[in-house]
PDB file of N, CA and C in Angstrom:
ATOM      1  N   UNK A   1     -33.557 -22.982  -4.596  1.00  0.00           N
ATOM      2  CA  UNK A   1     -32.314 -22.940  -3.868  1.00  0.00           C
ATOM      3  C   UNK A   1     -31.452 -21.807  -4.419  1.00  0.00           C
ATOM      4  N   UNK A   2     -31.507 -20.919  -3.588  1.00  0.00           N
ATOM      5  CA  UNK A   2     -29.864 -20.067  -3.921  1.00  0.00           C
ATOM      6  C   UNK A   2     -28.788 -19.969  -3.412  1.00  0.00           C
ATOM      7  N   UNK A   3     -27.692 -20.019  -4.564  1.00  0.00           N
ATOM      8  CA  UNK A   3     -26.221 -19.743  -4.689  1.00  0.00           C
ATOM      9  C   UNK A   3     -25.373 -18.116  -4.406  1.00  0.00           C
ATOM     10  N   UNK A   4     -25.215 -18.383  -3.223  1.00  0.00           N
ATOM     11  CA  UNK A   4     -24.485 -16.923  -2.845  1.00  0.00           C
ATOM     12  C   UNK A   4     -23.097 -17.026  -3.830  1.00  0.00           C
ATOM     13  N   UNK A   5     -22.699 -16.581  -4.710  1.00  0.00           N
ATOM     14  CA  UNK A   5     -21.131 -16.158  -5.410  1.00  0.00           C
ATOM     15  C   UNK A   5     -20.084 -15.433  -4.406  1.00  0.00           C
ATOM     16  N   UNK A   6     -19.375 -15.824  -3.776  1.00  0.00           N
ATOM     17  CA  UNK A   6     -18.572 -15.711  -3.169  1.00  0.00           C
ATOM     18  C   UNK A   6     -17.196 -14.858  -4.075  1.00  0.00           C
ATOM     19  N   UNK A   7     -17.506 -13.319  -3.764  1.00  0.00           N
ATOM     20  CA  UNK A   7     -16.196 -13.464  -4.726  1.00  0.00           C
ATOM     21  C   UNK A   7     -14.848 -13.259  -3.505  1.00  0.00           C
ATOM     22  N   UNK A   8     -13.394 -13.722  -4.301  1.00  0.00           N
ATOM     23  CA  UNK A   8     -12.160 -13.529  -3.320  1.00  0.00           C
ATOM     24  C   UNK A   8     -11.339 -12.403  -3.675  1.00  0.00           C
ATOM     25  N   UNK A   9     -11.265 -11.470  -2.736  1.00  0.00           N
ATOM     26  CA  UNK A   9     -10.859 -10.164  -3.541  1.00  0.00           C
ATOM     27  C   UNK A   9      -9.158 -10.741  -3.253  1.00  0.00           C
ATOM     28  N   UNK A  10      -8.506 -10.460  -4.630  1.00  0.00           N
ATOM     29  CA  UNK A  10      -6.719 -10.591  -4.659  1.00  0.00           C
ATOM     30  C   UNK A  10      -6.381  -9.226  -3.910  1.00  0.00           C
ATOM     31  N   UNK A  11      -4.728  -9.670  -3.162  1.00  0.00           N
ATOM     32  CA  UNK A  11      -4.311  -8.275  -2.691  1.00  0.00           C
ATOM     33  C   UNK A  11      -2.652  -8.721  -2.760  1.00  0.00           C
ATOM     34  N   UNK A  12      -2.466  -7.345  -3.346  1.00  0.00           N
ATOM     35  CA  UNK A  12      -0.756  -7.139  -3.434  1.00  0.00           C
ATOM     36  C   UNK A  12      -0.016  -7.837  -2.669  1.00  0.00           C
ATOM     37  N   UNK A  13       0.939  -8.793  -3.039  1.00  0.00           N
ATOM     38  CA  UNK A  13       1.783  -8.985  -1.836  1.00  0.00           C
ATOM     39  C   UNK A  13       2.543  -8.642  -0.883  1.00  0.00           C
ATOM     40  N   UNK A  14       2.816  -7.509  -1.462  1.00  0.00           N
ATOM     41  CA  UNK A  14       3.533  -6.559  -0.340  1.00  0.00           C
ATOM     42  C   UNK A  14       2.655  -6.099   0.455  1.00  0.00           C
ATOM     43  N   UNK A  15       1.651  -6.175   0.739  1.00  0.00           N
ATOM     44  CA  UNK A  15       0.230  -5.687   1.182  1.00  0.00           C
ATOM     45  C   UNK A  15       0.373  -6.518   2.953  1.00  0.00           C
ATOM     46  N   UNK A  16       0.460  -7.765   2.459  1.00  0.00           N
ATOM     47  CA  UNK A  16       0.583  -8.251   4.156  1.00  0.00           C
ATOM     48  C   UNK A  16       1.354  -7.945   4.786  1.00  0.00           C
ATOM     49  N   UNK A  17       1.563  -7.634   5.877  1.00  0.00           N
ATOM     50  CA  UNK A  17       2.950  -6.977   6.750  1.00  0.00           C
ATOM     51  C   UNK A  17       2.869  -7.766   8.207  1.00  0.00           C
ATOM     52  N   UNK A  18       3.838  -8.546   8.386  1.00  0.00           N
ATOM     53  CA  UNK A  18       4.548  -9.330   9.147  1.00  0.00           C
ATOM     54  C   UNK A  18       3.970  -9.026  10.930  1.00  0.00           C
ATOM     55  N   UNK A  19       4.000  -7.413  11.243  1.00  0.00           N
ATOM     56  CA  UNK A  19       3.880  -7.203  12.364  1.00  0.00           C
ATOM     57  C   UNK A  19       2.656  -6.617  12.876  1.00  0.00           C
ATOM     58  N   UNK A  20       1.921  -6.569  12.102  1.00  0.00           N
ATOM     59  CA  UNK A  20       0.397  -6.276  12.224  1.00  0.00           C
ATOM     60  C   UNK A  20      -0.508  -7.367  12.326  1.00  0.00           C
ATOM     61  N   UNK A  21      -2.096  -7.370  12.410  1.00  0.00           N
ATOM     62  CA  UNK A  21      -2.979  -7.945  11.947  1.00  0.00           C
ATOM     63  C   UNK A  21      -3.635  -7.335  10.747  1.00  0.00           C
ATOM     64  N   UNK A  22      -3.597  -8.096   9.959  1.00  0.00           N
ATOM     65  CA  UNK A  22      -3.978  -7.870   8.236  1.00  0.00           C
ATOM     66  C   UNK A  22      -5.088  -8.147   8.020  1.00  0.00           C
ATOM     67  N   UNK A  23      -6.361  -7.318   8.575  1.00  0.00           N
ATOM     68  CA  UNK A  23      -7.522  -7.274   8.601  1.00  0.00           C
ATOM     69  C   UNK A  23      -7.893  -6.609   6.470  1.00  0.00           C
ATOM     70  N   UNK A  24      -8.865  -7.102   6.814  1.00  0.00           N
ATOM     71  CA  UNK A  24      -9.398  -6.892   5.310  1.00  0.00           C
ATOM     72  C   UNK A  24      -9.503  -5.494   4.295  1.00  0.00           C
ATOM     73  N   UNK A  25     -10.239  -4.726   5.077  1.00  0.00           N
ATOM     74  CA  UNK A  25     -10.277  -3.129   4.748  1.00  0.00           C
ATOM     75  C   UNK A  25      -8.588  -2.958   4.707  1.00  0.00           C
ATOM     76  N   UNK A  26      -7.807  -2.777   5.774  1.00  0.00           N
ATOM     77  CA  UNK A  26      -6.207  -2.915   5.658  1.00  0.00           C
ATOM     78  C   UNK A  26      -5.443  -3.210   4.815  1.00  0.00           C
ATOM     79  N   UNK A  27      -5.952  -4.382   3.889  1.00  0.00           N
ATOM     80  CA  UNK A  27      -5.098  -4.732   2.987  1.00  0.00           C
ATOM     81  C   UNK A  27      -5.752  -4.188   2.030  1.00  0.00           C
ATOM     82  N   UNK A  28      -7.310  -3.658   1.423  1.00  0.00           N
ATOM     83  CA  UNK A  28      -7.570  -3.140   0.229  1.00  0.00           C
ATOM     84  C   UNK A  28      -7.096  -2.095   0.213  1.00  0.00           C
ATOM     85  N   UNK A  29      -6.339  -1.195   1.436  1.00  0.00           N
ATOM     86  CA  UNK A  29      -6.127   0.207   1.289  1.00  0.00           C
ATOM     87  C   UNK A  29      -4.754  -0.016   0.704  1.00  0.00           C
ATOM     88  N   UNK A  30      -3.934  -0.870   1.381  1.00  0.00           N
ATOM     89  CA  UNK A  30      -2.516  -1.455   1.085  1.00  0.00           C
ATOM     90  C   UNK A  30      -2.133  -1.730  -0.417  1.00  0.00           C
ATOM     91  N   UNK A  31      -3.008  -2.208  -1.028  1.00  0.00           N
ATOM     92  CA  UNK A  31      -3.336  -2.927  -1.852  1.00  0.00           C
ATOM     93  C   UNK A  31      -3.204  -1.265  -3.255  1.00  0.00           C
ATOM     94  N   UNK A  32      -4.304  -0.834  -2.917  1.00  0.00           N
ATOM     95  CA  UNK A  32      -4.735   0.812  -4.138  1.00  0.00           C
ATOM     96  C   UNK A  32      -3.401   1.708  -3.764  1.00  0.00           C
ATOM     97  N   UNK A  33      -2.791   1.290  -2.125  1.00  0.00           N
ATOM     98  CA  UNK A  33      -1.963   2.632  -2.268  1.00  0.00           C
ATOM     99  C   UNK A  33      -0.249   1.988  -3.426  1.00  0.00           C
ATOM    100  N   UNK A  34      -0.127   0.904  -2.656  1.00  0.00           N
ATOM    101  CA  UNK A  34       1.034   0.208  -3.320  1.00  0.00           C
ATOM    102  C   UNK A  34       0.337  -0.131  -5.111  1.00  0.00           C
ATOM    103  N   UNK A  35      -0.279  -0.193  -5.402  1.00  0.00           N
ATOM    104  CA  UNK A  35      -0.268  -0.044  -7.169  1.00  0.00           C
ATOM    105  C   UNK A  35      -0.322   1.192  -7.762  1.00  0.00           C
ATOM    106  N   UNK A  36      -0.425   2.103  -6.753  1.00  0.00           N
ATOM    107  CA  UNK A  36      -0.760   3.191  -7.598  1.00  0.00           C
ATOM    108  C   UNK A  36       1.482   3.731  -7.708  1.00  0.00           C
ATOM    109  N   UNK A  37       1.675   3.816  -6.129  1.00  0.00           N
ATOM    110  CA  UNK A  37       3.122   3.847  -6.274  1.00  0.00           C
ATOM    111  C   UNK A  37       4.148   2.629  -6.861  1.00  0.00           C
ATOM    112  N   UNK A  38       3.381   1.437  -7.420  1.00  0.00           N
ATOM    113  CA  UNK A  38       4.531   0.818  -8.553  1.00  0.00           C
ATOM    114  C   UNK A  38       4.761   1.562  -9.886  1.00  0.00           C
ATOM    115  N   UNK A  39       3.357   2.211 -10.397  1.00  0.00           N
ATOM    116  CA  UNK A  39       3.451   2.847 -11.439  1.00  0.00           C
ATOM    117  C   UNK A  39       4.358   4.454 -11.701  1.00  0.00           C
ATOM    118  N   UNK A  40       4.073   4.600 -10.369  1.00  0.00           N
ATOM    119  CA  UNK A  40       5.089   5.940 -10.557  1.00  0.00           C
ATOM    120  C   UNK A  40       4.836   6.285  -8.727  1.00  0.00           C
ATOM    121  N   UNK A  41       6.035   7.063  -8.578  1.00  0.00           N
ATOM    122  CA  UNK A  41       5.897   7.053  -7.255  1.00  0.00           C
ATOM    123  C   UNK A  41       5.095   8.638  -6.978  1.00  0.00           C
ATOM    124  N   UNK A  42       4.789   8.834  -5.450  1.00  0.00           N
ATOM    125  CA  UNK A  42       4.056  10.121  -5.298  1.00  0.00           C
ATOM    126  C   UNK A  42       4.041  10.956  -3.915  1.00  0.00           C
ATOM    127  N   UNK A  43       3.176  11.915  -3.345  1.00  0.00           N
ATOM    128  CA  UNK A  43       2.945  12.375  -2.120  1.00  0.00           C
ATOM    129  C   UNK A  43       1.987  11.845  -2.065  1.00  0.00           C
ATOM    130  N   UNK A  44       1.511  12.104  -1.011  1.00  0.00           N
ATOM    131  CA  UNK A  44       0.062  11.254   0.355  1.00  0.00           C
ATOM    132  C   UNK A  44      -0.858  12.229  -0.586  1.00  0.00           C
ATOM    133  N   UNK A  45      -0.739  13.773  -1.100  1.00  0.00           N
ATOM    134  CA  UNK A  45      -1.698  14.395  -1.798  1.00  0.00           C
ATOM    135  C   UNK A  45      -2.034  13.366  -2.788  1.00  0.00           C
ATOM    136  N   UNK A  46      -0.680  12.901  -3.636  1.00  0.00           N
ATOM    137  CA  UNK A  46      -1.458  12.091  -4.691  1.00  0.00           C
ATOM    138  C   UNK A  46      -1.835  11.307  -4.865  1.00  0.00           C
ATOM    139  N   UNK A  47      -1.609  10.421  -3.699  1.00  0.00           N
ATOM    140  CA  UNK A  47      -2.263   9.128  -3.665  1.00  0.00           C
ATOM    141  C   UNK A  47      -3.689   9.158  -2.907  1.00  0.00           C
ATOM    142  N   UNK A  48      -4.246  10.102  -2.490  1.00  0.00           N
ATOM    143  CA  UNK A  48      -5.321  10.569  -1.915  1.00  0.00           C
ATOM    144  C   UNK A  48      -6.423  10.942  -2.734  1.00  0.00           C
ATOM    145  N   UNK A  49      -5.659  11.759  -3.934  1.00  0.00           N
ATOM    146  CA  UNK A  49      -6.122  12.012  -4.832  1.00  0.00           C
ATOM    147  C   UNK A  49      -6.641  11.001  -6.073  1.00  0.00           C
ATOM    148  N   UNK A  50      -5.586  10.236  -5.921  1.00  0.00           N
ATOM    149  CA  UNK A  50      -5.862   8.391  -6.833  1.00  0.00           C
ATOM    150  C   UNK A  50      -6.670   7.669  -6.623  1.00  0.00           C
ATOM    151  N   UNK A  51      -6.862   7.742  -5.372  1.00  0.00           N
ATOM    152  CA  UNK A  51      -7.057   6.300  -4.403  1.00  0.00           C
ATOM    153  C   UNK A  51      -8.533   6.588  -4.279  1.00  0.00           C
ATOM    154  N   UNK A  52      -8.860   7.751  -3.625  1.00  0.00           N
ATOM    155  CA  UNK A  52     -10.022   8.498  -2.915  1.00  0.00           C
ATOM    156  C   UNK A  52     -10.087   8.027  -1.755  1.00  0.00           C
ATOM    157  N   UNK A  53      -9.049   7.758  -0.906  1.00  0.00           N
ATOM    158  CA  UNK A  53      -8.703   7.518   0.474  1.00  0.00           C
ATOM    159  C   UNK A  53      -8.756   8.374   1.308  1.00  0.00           C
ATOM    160  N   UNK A  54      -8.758   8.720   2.429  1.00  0.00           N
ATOM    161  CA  UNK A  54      -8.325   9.727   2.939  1.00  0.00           C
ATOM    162  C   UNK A  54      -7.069   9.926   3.261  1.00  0.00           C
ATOM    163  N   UNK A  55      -6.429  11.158   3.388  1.00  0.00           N
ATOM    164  CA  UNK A  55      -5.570  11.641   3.901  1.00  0.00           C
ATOM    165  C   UNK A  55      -4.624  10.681   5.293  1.00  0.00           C
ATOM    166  N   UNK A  56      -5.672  10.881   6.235  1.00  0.00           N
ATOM    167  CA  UNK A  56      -4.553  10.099   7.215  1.00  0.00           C
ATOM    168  C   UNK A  56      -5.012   8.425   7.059  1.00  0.00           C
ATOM    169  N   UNK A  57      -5.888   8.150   6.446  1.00  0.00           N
ATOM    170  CA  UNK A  57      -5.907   6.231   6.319  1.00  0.00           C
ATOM    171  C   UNK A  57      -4.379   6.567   5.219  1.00  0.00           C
ATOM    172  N   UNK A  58      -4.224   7.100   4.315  1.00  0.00           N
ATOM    173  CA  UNK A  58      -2.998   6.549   3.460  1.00  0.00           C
ATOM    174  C   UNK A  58      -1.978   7.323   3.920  1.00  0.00           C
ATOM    175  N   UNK A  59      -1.594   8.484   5.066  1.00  0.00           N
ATOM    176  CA  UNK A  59      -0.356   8.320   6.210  1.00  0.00           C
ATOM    177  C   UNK A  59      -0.076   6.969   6.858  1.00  0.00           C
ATOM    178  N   UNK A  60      -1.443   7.057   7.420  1.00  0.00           N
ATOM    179  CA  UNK A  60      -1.192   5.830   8.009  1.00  0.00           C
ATOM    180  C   UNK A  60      -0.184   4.367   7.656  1.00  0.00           C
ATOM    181  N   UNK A  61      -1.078   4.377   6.613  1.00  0.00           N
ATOM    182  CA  UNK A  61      -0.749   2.709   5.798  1.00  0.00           C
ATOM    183  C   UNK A  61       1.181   3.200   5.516  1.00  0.00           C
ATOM    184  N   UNK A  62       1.107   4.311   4.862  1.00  0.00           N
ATOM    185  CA  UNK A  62       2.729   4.435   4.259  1.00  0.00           C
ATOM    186  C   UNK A  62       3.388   3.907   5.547  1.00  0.00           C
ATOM    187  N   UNK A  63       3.107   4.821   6.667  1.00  0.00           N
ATOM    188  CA  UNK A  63       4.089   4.684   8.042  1.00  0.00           C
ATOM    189  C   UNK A  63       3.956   3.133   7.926  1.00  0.00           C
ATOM    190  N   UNK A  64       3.222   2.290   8.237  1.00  0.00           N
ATOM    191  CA  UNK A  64       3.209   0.827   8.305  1.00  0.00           C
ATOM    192  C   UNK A  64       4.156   0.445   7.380  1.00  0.00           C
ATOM    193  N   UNK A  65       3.748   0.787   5.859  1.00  0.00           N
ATOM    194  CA  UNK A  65       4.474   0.150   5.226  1.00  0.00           C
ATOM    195  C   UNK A  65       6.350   0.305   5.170  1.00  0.00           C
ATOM    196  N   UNK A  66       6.412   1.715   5.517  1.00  0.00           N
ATOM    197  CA  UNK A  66       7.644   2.164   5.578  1.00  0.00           C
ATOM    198  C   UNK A  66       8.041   1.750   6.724  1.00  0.00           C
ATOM    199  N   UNK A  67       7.706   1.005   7.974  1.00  0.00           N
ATOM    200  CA  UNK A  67       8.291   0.430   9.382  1.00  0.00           C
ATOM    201  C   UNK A  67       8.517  -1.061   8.926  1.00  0.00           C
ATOM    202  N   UNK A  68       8.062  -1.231   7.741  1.00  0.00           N
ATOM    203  CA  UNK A  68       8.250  -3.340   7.539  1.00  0.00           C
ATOM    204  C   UNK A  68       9.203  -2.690   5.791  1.00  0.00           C
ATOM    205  N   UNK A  69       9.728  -1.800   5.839  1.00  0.00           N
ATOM    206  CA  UNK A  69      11.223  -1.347   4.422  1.00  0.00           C
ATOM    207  C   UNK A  69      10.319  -2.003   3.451  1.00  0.00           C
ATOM    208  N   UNK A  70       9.060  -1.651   2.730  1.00  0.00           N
ATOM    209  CA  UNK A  70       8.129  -1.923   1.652  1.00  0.00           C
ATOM    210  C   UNK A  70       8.261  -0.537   0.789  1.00  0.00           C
ATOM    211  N   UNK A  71       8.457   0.681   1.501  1.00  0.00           N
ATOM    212  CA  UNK A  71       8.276   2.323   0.866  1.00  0.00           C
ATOM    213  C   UNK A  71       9.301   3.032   1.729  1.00  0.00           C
ATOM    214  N   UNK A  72       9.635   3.528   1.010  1.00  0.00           N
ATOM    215  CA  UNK A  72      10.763   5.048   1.389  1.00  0.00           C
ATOM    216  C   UNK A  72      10.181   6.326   0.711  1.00  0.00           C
ATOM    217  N   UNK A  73      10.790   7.193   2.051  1.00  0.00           N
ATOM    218  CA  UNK A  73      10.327   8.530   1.965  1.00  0.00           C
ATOM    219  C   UNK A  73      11.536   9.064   0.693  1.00  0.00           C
ATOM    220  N   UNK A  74      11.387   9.702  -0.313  1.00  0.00           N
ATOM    221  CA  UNK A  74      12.921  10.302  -1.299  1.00  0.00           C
ATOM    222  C   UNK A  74      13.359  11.413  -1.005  1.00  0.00           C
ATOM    223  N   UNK A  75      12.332  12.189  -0.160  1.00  0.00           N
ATOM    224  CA  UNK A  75      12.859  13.477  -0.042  1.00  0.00           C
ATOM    225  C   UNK A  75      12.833  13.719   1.347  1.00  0.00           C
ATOM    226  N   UNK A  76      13.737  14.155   2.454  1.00  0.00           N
ATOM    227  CA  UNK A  76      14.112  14.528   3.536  1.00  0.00           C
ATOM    228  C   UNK A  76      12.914  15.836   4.289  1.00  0.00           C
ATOM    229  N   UNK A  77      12.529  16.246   3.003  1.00  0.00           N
ATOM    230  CA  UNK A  77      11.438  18.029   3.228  1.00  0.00           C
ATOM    231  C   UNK A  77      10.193  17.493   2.998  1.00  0.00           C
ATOM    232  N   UNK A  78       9.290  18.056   3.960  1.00  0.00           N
ATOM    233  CA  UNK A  78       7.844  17.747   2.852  1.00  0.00           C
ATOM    234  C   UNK A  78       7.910  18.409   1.706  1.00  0.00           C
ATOM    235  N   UNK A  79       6.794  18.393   0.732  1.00  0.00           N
ATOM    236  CA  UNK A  79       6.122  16.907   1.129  1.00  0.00           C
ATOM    237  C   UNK A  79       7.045  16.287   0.807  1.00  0.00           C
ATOM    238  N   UNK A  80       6.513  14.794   1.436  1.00  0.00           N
ATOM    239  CA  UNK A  80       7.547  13.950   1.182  1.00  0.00           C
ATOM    240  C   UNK A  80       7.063  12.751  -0.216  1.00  0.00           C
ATOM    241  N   UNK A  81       8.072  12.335  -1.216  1.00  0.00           N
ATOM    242  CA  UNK A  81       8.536  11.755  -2.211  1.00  0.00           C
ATOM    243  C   UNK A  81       8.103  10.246  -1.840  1.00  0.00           C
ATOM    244  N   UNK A  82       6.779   9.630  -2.132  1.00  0.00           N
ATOM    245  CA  UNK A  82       7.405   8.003  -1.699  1.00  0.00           C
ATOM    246  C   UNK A  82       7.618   7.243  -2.841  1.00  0.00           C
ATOM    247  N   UNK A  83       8.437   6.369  -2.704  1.00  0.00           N
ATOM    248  CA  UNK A  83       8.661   5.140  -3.795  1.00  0.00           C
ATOM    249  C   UNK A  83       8.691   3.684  -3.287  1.00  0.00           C
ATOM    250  N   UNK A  84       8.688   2.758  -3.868  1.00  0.00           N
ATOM    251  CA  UNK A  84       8.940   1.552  -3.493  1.00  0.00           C
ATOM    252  C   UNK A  84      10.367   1.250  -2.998  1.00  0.00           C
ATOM    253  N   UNK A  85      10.876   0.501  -2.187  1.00  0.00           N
ATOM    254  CA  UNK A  85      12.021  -0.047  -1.927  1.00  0.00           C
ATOM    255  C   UNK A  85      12.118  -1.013  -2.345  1.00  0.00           C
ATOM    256  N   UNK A  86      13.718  -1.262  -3.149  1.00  0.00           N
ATOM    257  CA  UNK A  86      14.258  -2.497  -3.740  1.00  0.00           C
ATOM    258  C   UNK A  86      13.813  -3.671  -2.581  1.00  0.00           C
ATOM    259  N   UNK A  87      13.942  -3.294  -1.103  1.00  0.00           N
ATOM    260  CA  UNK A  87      12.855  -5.132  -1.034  1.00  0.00           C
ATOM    261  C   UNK A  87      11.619  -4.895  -1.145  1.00  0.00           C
ATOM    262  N   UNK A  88      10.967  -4.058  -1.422  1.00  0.00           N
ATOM    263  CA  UNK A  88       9.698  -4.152  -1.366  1.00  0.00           C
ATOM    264  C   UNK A  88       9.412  -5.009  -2.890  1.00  0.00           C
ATOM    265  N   UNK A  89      10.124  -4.682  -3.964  1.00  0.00           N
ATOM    266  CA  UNK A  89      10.260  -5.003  -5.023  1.00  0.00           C
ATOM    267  C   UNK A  89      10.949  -6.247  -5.409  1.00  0.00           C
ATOM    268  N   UNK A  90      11.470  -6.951  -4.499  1.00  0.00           N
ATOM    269  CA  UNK A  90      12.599  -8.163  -4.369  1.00  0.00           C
ATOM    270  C   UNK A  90      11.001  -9.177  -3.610  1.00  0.00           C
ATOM    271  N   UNK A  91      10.549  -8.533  -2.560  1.00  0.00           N
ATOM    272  CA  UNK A  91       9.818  -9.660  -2.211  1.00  0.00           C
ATOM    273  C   UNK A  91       8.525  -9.942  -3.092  1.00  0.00           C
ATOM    274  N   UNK A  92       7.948  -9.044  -3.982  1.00  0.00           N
ATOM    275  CA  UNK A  92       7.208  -8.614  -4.923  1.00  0.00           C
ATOM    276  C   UNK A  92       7.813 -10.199  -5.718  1.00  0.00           C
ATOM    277  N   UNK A  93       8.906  -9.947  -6.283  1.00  0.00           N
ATOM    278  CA  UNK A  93       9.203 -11.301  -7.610  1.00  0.00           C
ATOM    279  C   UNK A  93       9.311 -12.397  -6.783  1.00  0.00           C
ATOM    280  N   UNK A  94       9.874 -12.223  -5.646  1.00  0.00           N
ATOM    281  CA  UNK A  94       9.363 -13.605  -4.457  1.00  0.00           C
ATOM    282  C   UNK A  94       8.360 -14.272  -4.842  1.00  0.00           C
ATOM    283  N   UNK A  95       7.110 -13.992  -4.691  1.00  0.00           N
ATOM    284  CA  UNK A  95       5.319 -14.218  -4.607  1.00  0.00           C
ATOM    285  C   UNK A  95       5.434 -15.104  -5.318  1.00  0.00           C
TER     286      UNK A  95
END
Protein backbone atom coordinates (compact mmCIF):
# COMPACT_ATOMS: atom_id res chain seq x y z
CA UNK A 1 0.00 0.00 0.00
CA UNK A 2 1.18 3.50 -0.78
CA UNK A 3 1.01 6.78 1.01
CA UNK A 4 0.93 9.80 -1.28
CA UNK A 5 2.45 12.87 1.30
CA UNK A 6 0.40 15.53 0.58
CA UNK A 7 2.33 18.54 1.16
CA UNK A 8 0.20 22.17 1.92
CA UNK A 9 2.10 24.88 0.47
CA UNK A 10 1.61 28.21 3.16
CA UNK A 11 0.95 31.59 1.38
CA UNK A 12 1.29 35.17 2.61
CA UNK A 13 -1.69 36.67 3.75
CA UNK A 14 -1.76 39.48 1.95
CA UNK A 15 -1.51 37.14 -0.95
CA UNK A 16 -5.40 36.49 -1.15
CA UNK A 17 -7.16 39.40 -2.70
CA UNK A 18 -10.80 39.90 -2.15
CA UNK A 19 -11.73 40.61 -5.89
CA UNK A 20 -10.16 37.98 -7.80
CA UNK A 21 -10.11 34.21 -7.94
CA UNK A 22 -7.04 33.04 -5.94
CA UNK A 23 -6.04 30.25 -8.01
CA UNK A 24 -2.87 28.49 -6.84
CA UNK A 25 0.09 29.45 -9.21
CA UNK A 26 -1.50 33.20 -8.28
CA UNK A 27 -0.91 33.08 -4.92
CA UNK A 28 2.76 31.42 -5.11
CA UNK A 29 3.66 34.36 -7.34
CA UNK A 30 1.86 36.72 -4.68
CA UNK A 31 3.36 35.05 -2.15
CA UNK A 32 7.72 35.39 -3.57
CA UNK A 33 6.73 38.85 -4.82
CA UNK A 34 5.26 40.23 -1.38
CA UNK A 35 8.31 38.63 0.79
CA UNK A 36 10.74 39.69 -1.17
CA UNK A 37 9.16 43.52 -0.87
CA UNK A 38 8.64 43.12 3.11
CA UNK A 39 12.32 42.88 3.30
CA UNK A 40 13.14 45.86 1.43
CA UNK A 41 11.15 47.39 -1.12
CA UNK A 42 12.05 47.40 -5.10
CA UNK A 43 11.35 47.77 -9.07
CA UNK A 44 9.55 44.94 -11.17
CA UNK A 45 13.54 44.69 -12.45
CA UNK A 46 14.22 43.55 -8.99
CA UNK A 47 11.84 41.54 -8.13
CA UNK A 48 12.21 39.69 -11.44
CA UNK A 49 15.47 39.42 -10.75
CA UNK A 50 14.68 37.75 -7.04
CA UNK A 51 11.88 35.93 -7.81
CA UNK A 52 12.88 34.50 -11.39
CA UNK A 53 9.41 35.50 -12.47
CA UNK A 54 8.84 37.09 -15.33
CA UNK A 55 8.59 40.50 -16.05
CA UNK A 56 4.91 40.95 -16.85
CA UNK A 57 3.55 37.85 -14.37
CA UNK A 58 5.13 40.30 -11.50
CA UNK A 59 3.49 43.70 -13.35
CA UNK A 60 0.83 41.95 -13.31
CA UNK A 61 0.45 40.66 -9.70
CA UNK A 62 1.77 44.39 -8.36
CA UNK A 63 -1.25 46.04 -10.45
CA UNK A 64 -3.59 43.46 -8.55
CA UNK A 65 -2.04 43.98 -5.58
CA UNK A 66 -1.87 47.74 -5.79
CA UNK A 67 -5.94 47.82 -6.94
CA UNK A 68 -6.87 45.84 -3.36
CA UNK A 69 -4.09 49.11 -1.35
CA UNK A 70 -1.58 45.88 -0.42
CA UNK A 71 1.58 47.95 -2.52
CA UNK A 72 2.22 51.47 -3.57
CA UNK A 73 4.05 52.78 -6.33
CA UNK A 74 6.90 55.61 -4.24
CA UNK A 75 7.93 57.17 -7.10
CA UNK A 76 5.59 59.08 -9.61
CA UNK A 77 8.65 58.37 -12.71
CA UNK A 78 9.68 55.05 -13.75
CA UNK A 79 10.89 52.99 -12.78
CA UNK A 80 8.67 52.84 -10.37
CA UNK A 81 9.60 52.37 -6.34
CA UNK A 82 7.20 49.65 -4.77
CA UNK A 83 6.69 49.21 -1.07
CA UNK A 84 4.19 47.78 1.11
CA UNK A 85 1.25 49.86 2.34
CA UNK A 86 0.52 50.50 6.00
CA UNK A 87 -2.76 48.27 5.31
CA UNK A 88 -1.10 45.93 3.62
CA UNK A 89 0.96 45.70 6.80
CA UNK A 90 -2.06 46.31 9.31
CA UNK A 91 -3.88 43.36 7.70
CA UNK A 92 -0.55 41.32 7.77
CA UNK A 93 -0.70 41.56 12.05
CA UNK A 94 -4.51 40.89 11.49
CA UNK A 95 -3.74 37.04 10.33
Amino acid sequence: MFQIAMTKQTFHPNAYLSEIRNVQQGLGSRTTILGILEKNGGTANDLVNKSKLSYRVVLHHLWLLESEKIVRRKTNKRPYFWTLTGMGQQRLKSN
